[in-house]
Protein backbone atom coordinates (compact mmCIF):
# COMPACT_ATOMS: atom_id res chain seq x y z
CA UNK A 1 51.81 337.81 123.87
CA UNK A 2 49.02 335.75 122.33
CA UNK A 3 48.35 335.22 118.67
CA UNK A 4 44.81 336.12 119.49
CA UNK A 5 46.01 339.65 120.27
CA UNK A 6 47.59 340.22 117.41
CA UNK A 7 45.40 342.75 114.96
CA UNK A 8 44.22 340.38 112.26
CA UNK A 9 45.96 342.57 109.30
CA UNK A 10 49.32 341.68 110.94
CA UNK A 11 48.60 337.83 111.53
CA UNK A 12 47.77 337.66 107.75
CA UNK A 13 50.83 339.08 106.61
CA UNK A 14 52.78 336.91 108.51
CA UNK A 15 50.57 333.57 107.81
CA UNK A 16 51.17 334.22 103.90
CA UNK A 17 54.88 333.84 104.69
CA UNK A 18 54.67 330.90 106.54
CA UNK A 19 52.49 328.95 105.01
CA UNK A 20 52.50 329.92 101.51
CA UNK A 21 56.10 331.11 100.67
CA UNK A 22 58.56 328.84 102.66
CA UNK A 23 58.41 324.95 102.92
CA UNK A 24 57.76 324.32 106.76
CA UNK A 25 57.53 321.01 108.06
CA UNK A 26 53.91 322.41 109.64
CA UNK A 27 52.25 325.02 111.30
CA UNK A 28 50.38 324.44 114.19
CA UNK A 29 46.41 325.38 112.73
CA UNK A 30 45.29 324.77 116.25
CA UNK A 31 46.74 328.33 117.30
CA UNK A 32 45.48 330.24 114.64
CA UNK A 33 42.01 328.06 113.11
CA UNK A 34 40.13 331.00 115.60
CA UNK A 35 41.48 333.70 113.33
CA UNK A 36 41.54 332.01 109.93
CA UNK A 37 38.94 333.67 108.02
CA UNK A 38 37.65 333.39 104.35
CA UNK A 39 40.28 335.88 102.85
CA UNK A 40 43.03 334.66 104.55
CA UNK A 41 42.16 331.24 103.53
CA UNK A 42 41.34 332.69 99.58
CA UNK A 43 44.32 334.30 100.17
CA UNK A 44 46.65 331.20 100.99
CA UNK A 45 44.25 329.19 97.97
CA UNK A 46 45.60 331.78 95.36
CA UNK A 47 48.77 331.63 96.07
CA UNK A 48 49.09 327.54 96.05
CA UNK A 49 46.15 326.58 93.14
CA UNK A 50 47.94 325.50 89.88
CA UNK A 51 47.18 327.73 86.73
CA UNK A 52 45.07 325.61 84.80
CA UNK A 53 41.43 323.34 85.74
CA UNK A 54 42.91 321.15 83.15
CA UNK A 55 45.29 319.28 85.65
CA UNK A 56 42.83 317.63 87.58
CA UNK A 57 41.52 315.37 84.72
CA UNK A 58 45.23 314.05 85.34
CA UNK A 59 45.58 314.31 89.03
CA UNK A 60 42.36 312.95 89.93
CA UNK A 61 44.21 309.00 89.43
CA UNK A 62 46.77 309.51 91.08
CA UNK A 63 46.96 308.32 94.76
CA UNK A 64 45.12 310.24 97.01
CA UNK A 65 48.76 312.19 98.76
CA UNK A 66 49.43 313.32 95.62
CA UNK A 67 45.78 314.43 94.66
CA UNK A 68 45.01 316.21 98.00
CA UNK A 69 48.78 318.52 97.30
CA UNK A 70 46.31 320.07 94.09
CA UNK A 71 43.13 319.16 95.40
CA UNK A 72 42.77 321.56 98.57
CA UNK A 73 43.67 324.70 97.06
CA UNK A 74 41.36 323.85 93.98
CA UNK A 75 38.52 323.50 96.18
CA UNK A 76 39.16 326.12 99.09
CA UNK A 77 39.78 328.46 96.50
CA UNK A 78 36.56 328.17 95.24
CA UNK A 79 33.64 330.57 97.10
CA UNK A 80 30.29 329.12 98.03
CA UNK A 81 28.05 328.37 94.96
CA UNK A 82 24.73 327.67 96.90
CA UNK A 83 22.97 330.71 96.45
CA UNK A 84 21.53 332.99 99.16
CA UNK A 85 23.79 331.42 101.66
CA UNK A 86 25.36 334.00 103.83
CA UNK A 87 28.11 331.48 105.58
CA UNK A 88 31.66 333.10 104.73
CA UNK A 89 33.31 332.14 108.00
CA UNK A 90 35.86 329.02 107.38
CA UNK A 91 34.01 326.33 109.27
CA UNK A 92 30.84 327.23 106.79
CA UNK A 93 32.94 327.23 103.38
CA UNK A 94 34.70 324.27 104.76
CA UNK A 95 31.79 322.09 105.66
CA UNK A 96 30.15 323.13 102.13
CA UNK A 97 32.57 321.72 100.27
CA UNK A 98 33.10 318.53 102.43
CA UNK A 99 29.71 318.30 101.37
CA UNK A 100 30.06 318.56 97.88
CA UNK A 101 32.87 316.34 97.46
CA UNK A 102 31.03 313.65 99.41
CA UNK A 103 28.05 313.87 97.42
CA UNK A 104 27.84 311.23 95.08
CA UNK A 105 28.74 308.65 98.10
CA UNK A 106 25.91 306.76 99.69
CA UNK A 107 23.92 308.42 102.65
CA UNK A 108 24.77 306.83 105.99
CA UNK A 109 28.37 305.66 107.84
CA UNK A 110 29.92 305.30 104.76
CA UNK A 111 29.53 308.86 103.57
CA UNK A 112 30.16 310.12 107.20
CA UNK A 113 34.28 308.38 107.30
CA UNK A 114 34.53 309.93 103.98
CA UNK A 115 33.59 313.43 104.76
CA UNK A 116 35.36 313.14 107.81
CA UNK A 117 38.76 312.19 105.56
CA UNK A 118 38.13 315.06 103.17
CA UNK A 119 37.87 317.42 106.10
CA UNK A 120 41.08 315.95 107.51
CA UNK A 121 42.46 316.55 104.23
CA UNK A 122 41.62 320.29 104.34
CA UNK A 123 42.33 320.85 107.73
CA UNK A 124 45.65 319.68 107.17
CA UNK A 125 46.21 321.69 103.65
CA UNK A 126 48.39 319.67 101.78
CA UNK A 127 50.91 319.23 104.58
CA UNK A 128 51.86 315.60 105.64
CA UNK A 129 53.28 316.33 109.85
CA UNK A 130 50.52 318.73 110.57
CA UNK A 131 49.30 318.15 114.41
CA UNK A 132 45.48 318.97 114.85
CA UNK A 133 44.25 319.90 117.70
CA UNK A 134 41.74 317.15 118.67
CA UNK A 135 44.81 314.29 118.17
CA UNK A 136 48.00 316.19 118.95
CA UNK A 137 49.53 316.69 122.27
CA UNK A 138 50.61 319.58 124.31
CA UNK A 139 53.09 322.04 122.75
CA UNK A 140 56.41 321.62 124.75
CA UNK A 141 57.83 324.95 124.06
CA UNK A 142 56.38 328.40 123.95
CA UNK A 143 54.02 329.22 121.11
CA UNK A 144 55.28 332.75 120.80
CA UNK A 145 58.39 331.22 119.02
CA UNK A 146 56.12 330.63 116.11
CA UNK A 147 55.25 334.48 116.04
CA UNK A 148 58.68 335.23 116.43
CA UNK A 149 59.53 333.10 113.21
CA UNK A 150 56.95 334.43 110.98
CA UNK A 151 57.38 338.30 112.25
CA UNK A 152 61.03 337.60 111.17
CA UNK A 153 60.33 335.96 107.85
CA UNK A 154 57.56 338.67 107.50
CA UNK A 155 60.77 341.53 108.05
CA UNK A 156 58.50 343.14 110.64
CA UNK A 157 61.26 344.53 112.31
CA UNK A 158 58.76 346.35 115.69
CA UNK A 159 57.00 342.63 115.89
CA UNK A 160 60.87 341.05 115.92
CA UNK A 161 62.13 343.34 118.60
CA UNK A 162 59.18 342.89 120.57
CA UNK A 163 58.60 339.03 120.73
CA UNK A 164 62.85 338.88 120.87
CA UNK A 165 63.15 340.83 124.08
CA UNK A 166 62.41 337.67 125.80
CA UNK A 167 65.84 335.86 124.49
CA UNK A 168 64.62 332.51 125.83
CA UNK A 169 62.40 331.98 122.36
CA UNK A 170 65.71 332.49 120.83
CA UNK A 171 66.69 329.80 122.27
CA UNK A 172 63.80 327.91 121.71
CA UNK A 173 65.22 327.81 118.03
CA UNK A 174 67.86 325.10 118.71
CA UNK A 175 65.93 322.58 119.47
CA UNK A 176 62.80 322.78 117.81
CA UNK A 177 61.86 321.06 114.96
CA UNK A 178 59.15 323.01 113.79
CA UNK A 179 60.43 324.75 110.91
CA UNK A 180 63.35 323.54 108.54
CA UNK A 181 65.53 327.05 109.03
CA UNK A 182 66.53 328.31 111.87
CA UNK A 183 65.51 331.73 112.91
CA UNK A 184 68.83 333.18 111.54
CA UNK A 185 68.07 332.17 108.33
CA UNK A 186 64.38 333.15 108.03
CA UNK A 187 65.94 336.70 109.36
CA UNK A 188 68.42 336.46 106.02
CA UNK A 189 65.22 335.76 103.66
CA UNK A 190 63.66 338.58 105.17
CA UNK A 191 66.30 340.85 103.63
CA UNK A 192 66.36 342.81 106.80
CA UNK A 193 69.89 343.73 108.12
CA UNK A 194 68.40 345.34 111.27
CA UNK A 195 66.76 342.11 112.14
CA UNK A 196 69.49 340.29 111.07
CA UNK A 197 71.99 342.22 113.30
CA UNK A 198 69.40 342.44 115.86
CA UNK A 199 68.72 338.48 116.38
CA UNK A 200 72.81 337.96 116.25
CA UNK A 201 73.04 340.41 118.93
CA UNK A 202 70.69 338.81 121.00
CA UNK A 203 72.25 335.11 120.32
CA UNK A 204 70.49 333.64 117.41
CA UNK A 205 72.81 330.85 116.04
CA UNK A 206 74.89 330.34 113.28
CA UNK A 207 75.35 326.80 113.70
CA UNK A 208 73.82 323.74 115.07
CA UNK A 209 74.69 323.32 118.95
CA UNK A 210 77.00 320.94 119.63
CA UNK A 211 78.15 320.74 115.69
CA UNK A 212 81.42 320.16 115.05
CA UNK A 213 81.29 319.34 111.49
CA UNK A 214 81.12 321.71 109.18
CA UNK A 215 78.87 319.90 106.02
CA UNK A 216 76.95 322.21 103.65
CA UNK A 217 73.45 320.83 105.59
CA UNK A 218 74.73 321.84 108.77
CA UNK A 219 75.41 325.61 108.07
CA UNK A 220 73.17 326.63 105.48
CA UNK A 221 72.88 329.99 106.90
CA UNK A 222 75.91 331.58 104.48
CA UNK A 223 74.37 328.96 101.21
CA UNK A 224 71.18 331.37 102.26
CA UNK A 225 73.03 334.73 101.95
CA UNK A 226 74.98 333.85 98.87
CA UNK A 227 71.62 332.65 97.39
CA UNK A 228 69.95 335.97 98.47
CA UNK A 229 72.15 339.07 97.99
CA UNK A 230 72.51 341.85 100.17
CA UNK A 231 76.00 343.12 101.12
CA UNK A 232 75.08 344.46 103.77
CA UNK A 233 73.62 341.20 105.54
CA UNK A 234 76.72 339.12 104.05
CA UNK A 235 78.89 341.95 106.04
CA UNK A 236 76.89 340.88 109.11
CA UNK A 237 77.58 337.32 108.91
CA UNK A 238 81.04 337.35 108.30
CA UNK A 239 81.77 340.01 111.50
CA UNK A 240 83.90 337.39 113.52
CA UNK A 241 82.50 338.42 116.44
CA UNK A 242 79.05 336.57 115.51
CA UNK A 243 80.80 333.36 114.67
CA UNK A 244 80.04 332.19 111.57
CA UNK A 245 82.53 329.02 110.33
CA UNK A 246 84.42 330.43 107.25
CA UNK A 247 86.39 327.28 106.22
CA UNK A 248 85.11 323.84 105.39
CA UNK A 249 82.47 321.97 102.77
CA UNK A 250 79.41 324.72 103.54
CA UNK A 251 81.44 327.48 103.01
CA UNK A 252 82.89 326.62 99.55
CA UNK A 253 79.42 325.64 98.78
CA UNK A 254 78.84 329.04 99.48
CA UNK A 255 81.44 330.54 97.19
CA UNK A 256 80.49 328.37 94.20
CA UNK A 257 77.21 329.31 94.10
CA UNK A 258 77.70 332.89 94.48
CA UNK A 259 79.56 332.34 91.41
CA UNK A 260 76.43 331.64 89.54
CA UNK A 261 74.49 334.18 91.17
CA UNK A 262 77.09 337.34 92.35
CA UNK A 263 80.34 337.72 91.58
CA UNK A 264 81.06 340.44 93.99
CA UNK A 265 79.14 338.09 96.63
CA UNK A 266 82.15 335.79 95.69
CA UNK A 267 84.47 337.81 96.02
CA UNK A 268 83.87 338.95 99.71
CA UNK A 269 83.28 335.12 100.06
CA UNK A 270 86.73 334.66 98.77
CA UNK A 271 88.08 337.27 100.39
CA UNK A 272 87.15 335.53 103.99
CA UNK A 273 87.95 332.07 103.26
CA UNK A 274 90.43 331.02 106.13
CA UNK A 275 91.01 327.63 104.94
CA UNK A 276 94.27 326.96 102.63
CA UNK A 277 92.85 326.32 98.78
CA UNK A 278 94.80 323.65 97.83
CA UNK A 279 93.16 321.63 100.57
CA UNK A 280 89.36 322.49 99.38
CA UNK A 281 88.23 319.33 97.84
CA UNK A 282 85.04 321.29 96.70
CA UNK A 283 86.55 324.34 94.97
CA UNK A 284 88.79 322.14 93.53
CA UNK A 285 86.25 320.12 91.68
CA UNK A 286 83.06 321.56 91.44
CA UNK A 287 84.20 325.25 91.50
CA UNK A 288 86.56 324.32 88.79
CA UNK A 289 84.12 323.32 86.52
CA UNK A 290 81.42 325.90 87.31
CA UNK A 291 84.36 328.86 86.47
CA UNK A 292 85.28 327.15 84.06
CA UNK A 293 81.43 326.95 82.53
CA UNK A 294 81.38 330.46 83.67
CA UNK A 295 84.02 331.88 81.85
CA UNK A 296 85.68 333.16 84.84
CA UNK A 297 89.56 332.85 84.00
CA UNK A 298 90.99 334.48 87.13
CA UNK A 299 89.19 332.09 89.16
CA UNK A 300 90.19 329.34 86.87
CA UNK A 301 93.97 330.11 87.22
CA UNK A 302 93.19 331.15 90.86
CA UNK A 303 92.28 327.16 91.28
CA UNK A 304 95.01 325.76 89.19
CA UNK A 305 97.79 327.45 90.60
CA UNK A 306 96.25 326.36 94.10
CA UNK A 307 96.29 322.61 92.68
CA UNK A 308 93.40 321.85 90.62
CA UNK A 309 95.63 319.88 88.35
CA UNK A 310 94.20 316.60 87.07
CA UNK A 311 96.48 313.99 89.17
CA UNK A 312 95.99 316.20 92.52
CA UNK A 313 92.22 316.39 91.40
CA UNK A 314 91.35 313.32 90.69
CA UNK A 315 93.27 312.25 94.44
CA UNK A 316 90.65 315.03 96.07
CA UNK A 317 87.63 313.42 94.16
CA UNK A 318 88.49 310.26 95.70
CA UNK A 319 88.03 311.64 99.14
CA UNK A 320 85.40 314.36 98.42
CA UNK A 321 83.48 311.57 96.88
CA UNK A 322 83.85 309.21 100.50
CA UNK A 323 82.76 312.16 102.26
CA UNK A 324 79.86 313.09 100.29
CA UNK A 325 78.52 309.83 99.81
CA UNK A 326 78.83 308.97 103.34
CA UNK A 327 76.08 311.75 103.91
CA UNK A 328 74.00 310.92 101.01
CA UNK A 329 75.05 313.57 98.93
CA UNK A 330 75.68 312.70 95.31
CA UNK A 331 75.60 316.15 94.25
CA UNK A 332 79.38 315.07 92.11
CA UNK A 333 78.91 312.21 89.23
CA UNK A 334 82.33 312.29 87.87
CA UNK A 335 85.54 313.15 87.46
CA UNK A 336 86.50 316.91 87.86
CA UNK A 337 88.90 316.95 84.67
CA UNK A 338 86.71 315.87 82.36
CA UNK A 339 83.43 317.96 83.86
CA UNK A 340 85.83 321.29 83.79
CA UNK A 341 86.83 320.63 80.09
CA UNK A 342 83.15 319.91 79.35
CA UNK A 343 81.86 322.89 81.74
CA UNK A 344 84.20 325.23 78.93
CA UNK A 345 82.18 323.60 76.11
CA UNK A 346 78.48 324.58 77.54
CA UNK A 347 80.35 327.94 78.13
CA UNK A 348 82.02 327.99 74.81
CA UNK A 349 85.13 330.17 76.77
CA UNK A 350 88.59 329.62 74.80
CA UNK A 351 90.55 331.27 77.27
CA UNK A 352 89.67 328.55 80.74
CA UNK A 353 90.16 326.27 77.73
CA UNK A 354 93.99 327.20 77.53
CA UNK A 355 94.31 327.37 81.23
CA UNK A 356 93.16 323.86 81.90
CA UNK A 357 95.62 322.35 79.25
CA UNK A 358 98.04 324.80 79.79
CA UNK A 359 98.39 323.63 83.47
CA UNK A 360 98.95 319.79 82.28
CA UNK A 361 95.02 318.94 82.08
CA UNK A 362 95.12 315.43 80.19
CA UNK A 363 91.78 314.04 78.76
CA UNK A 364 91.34 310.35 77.17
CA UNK A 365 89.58 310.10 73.69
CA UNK A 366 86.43 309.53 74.98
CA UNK A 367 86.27 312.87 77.24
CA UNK A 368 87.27 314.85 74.24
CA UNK A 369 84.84 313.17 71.71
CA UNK A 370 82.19 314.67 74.23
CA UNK A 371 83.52 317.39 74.52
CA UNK A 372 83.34 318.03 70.80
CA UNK A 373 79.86 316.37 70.63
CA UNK A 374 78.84 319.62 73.22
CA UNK A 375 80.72 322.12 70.44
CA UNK A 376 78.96 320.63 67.38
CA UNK A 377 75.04 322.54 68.02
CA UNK A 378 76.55 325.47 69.51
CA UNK A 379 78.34 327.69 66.14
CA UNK A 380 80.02 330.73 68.34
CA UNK A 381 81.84 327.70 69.79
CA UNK A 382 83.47 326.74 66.53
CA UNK A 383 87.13 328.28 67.35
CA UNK A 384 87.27 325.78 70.43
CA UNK A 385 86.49 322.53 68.10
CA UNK A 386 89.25 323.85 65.55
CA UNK A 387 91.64 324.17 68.67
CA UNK A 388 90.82 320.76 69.99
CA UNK A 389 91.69 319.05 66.53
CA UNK A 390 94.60 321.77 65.65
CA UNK A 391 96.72 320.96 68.64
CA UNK A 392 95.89 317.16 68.51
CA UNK A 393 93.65 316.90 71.89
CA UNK A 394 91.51 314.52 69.66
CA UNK A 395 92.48 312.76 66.19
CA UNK A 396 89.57 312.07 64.46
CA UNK A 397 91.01 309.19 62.97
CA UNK A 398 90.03 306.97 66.04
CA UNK A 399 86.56 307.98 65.42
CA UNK A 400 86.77 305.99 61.94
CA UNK A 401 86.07 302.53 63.12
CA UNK A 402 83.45 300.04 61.92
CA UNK A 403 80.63 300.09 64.20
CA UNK A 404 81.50 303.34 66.53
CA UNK A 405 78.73 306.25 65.17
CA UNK A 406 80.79 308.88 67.18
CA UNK A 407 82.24 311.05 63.80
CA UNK A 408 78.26 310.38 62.62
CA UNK A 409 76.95 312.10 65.51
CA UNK A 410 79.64 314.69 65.34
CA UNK A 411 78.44 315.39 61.43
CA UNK A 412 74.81 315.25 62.11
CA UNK A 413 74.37 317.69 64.94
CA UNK A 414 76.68 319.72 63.22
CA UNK A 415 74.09 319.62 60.26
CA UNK A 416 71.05 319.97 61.92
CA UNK A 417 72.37 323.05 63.70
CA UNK A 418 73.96 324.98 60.55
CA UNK A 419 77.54 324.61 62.41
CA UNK A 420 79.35 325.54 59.45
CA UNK A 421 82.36 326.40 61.09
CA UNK A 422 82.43 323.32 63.16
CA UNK A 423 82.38 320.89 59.86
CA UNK A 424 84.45 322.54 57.79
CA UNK A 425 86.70 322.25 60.87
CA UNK A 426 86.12 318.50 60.70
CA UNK A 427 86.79 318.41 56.98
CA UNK A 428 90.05 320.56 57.03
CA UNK A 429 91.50 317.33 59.80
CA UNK A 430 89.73 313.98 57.51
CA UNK A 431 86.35 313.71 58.28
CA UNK A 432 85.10 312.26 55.02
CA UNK A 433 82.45 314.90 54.20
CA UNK A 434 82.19 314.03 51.03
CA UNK A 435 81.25 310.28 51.25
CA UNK A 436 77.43 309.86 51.55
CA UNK A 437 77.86 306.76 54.09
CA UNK A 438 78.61 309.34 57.05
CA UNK A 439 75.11 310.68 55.97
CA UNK A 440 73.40 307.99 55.43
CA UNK A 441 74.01 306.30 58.93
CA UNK A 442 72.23 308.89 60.24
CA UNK A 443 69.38 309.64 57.67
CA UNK A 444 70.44 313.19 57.04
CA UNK A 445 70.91 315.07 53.68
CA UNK A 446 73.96 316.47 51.90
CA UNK A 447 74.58 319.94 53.81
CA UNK A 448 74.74 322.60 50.99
């Protein structure tokens, strides 16, 4: 099946997803320039112009790569303003504005490179690995695998099951380099279970061929279905007869950020999970301190009990950290005991609070100081600051030390934010509230 063949109504649809929704690496123009009218091209200008004229005052100094990623929906966006001209196809309303932004260059050669690097520019719109067709070579694998990925991105499920009959363009997926998904994934965005099932069935891939390693770059198939929740489509992925890798780095990725955005996603996530917790660097660290930020106390004890202590922590973050680095992933910036203790400040939750020192969590002076510098703007967070200095965690007499401004800041955010609770707090355990110096290092008045 041809592009050309396909009704023009249907080839729009699917050339919005492409090209406007989803970051590909480039679509081939040189199959579809034949087809690409003026409302499909106003159509793909809408959705990529920026809201306001007033941002090209700004962009027009920066370098030109930067320029041209506002510049060519600005101007291809725009309709003809000569008048009486009846030119709507795209070569006329793209040679029209070549024109105009080449006008104020001299006549001649000069002018000629020019308008021949803005057309470039808009041929190419915005996109840096674009192949035209008068300097790019043959395409080594059959076009219809680019139908295939848009119909399946698009959720037409007729178009899918048509172009997917022939399950060699399936396998076309595995090694091209065309898009940055695979087609399993663009068949999860599509929120389609009947394509979804429907491509498994017919061998889409889970995983890279030839993969062994199981890093959260090389299976971001399940990352996709946390991110985008439908049960039924997670129930797909995790049927073991389709494959899909339910241990390892990608995985617990997967849980931990179906904590932020579905519980019950992370719970079926959970519920699958065939690798032992205590040895999941990952949920150890980072899904530690997201329940913890969270407020989710079963998962919080779920991880502790499982060894998300500080000693056996802190041994994981050592080799979580090799690991991640090694692959250029600095996702992790410190410690996990500290980042839990301060993930319960943002979250202002007493109870993962308790569990963390409960289970033997010890913190330095300095972790707890930050903590307490998190508690001091945020008042429904007061009862956790009167905990930390109640039990002794932190003794603000440390903080009392010629030339350290920490029990200043403490005071002064505490002021600016009408944290009542949080400085009387401070008074009730020494803070010298009363002596204008703590007040005066910081240029703030006497709270009332």
């Amino acid at each position: 099946m041809s592009l050309f063949d396909l009704p023009l109504e249907i080839f729009q649809k699917i050339f919005d997803f492409v090209v406007i929704r989803l970051r590909h690496e480039a679509v081939q123009l040189r199959l579809v320039n034949r087809v690409f009218d003026h409302e499909i091209l106003l159509a793909y200008a809408r959705n990529r112009i920026l809201k306001a004229d007033r941002m090209w005052e700004w962009d027009r100094w920066q370098e030109w790569d930067q320029q041209s990623i506002f510049m060519v929906p600005y101007f291809l966006h725009q309709r003809r303003d000569d008048d009486g001209s009846s030119g709507t196809d795209i070569i006329s309303l793209m040679n029209h504005w070549v024109d105009r932004l080449a006008r104020h260059s001299p006549k001649g050669s000069e002018r000629d490179e020019l308008r021949y690097q803005y057309m470039r520019r808009l041929l190419s719109h915005g996109t840096h690995h674009i192949a035209l067709a008068v300097e790019g070579g043959p395409i080594d694998f059959d076009a219809s695998y680019e139908f295939l990925f848009a119909a399946t991105y698009s959720g037409d499920l007729e178009l899918v099951d048509q172009l997917s009959k022939d399950t060699r363009r399936i396998r076309e997926d595995v090694r091209s380099e065309l898009f940055y998904d695979r087609l399993i994934e663009a068949a999860v965005r599509s929120l389609e279970p009947k394509i979804v099932e429907m491509l498994l069935r017919r061998g889409a891939r889970m995983h890279q061929g030839g993969s062994d390693d199981d890093y959260f770059w090389d299976s971001p198939v399940i990352l996709v279905a946390a991110e985008h929740w439908s049960p039924e489509i997670l129930q797909l992925l995790l049927q073991p007869e389709f494959g899909l890798r339910t241990s390892g780095q990608a995985y617990q990725h997967a849980i931990v950020n179906a904590m932020r955005a579905n519980r019950v996603a992370m719970t079926i996530l959970l519920d699958h999970y065939t690798a032992p917790l205590s040895e999941s660097p990952y949920l150890l660290t980072e899904g530690l301190r997201e329940a913890c930020r969270l407020g989710l106390i079963d998962i919080v004890r779920l991880l502790l009990d499982n060894g998300a202590d500080q000693i056996f922590a802190e041994l994981l973050w050592e080799r979580l950290q090799t690991t991640t680095f090694d692959h250029g992933n600095r996702s992790i910036e410190a410690p996990p005991g500290g980042e839990a203790m301060r993930a319960v400040a943002w979250g202002g939750h007493y109870d993962a609070m308790e569990a963390l020192v409960d289970s033997g969590l010890r913190l330095d002076t300095r972790v707890w100081t930050g903590v307490m510098l998190i508690l001091s703007f945020q008042p429904n967070a007061a009862k956790l600051a009167r905990t930390i200095l109640d039990d002794g965690h932190l003794r603000l007499s440390l903080l009392q030390v010629p030339d350290d401004d920490d029990l200043a800041d403490l005071v002064a955010l505490a002021c600016r934010h009408g944290n009542f609770e949080f400085l009387k707090a401070l008074f009730d355990h020494g803070a010298p509230l009363n002596d204008d110096a703590i007040y005066t290092r910081r240029d703030i008045r006497l709270p009332l």
